[in-house]
Protein backbone atom coordinates (compact mmCIF):
# COMPACT_ATOMS: atom_id res chain seq x y z
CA UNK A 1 24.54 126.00 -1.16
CA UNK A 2 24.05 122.36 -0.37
CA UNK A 3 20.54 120.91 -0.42
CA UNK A 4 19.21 119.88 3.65
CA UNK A 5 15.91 118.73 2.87
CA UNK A 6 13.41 117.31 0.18
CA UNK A 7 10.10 119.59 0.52
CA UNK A 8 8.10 117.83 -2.16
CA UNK A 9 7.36 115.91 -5.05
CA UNK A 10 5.02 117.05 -7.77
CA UNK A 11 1.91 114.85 -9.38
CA UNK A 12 0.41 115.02 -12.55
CA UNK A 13 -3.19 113.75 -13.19
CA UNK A 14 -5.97 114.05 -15.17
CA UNK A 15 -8.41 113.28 -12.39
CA UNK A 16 -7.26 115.96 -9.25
CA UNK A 17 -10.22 114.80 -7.14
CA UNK A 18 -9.61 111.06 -7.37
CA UNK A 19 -5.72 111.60 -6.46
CA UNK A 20 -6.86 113.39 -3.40
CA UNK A 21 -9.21 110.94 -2.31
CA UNK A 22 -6.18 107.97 -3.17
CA UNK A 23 -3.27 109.89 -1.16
CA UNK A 24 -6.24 110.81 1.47
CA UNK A 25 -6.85 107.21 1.56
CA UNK A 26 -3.70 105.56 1.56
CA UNK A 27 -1.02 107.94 2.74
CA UNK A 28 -3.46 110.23 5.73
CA UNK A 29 -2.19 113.25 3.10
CA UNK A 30 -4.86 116.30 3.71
CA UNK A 31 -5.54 118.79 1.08
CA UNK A 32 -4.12 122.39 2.34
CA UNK A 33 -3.36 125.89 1.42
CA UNK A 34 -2.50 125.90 -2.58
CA UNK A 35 -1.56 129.49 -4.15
CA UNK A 36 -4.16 130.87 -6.43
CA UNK A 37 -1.97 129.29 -9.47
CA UNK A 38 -3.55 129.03 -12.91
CA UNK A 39 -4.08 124.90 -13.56
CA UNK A 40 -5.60 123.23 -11.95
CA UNK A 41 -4.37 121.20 -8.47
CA UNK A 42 -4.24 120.70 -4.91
CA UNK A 43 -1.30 120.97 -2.20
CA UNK A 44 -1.36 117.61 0.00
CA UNK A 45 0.20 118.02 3.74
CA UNK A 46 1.34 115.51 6.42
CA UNK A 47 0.81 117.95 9.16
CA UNK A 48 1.87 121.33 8.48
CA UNK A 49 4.25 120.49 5.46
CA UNK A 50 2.62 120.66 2.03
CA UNK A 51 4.47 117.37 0.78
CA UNK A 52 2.77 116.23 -2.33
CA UNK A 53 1.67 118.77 -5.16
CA UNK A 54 -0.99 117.77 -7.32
CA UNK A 55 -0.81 119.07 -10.84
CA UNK A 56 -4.50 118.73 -12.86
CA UNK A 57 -5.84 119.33 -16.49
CA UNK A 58 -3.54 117.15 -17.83
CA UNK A 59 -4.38 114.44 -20.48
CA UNK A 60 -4.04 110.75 -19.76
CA UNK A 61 -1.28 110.01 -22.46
CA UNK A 62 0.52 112.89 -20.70
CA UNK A 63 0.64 111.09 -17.85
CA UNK A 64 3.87 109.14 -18.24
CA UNK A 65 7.26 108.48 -16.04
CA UNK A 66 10.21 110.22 -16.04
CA UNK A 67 13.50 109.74 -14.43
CA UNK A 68 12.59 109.47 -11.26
CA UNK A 69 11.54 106.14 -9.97
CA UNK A 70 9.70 106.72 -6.82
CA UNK A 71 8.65 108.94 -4.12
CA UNK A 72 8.97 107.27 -0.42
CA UNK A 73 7.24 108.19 2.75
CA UNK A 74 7.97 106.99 6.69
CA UNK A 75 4.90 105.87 7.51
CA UNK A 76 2.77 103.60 10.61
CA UNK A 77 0.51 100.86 10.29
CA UNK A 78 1.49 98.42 7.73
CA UNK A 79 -1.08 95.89 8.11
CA UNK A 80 -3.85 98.54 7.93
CA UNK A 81 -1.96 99.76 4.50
CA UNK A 82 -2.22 96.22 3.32
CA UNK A 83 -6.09 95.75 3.86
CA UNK A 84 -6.57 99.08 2.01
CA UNK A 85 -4.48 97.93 -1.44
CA UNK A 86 -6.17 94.34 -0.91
CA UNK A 87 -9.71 96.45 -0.65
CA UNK A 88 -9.03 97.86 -3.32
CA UNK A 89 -7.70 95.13 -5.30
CA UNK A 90 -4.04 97.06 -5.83
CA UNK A 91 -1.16 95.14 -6.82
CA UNK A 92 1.79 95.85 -4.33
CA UNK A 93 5.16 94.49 -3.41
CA UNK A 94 6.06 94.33 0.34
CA UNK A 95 9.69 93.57 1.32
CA UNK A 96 11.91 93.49 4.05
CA UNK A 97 15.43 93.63 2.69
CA UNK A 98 18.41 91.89 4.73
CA UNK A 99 20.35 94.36 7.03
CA UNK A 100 17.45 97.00 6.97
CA UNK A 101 15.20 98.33 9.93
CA UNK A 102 12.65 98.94 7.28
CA UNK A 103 9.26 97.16 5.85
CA UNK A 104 9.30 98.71 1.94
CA UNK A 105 6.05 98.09 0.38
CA UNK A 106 5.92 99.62 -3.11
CA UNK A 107 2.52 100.51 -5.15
CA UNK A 108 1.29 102.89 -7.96
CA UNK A 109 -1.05 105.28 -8.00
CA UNK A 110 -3.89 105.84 -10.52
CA UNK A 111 -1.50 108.21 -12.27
CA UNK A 112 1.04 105.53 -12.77
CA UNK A 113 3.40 107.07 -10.24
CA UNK A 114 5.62 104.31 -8.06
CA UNK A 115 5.00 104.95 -4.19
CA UNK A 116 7.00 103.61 -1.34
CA UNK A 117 5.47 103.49 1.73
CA UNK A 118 8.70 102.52 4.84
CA UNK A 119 7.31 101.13 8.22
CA UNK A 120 9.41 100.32 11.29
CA UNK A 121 10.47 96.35 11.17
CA UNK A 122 8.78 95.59 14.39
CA UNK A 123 5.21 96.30 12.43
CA UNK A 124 4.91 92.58 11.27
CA UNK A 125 2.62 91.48 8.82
């Protein structure tokens, strides 16, 4: 049966409460209904979909990348996006690549994970 959807990516940290507060921050992501697992986490939702999973009690050397390079999100308000990385002194890489209708701008979280953030090309910087 062929695949129709991505429903989420996964998160490993050794700080759950401080990957919250960063998606809160940055991404709008609200913490939501999490089955009673055993480890410690939190399910992040955009609106009703739980689309980040936040995986806890890890250690910090655990905390490394695998073969996956990013995870992206469609999101709105660019500039506001900027003033948050540049508040909080974030390094970050915004492009605009020929022949797209896209703004990519690419950051990491405190875990080390790659985000991409996509905004509609008419939000100009």
């Amino acid at each position: 049966m062929p695949a129709t959807a991505m429903n989420h990516f996964t998160i490993l940290t050794d700080d759950v409460d401080a990957t919250i507060a960063f998606y809160g921050d940055l991404l709008g992501l609200t913490p939501g209904a999490r089955p009673p697992l055993n480890f410690p986490g939190a399910w992040l939702y955009a609106g009703e979909q739980p689309i980040l999973h936040v995986v806890g009690g890890r250690s910090r050397a655990e905390l490394t990348a695998g073969v996956i390079d990013h995870m992206a999100f469609t999101s709105e308000g660019l500039a506001e996006t900027i003033a948050k990385l540049d508040a909080r002194g974030l390094r970050y890489d915004c492009r605009h690549p020929p022949g797209r209708e896209t703004w990519q701008l690419f950051f990491h979280d405190p875990n080390g994970a790659r985000v991409e953030m996509d905004f509609a090309a008419d939000e100009m910087r």
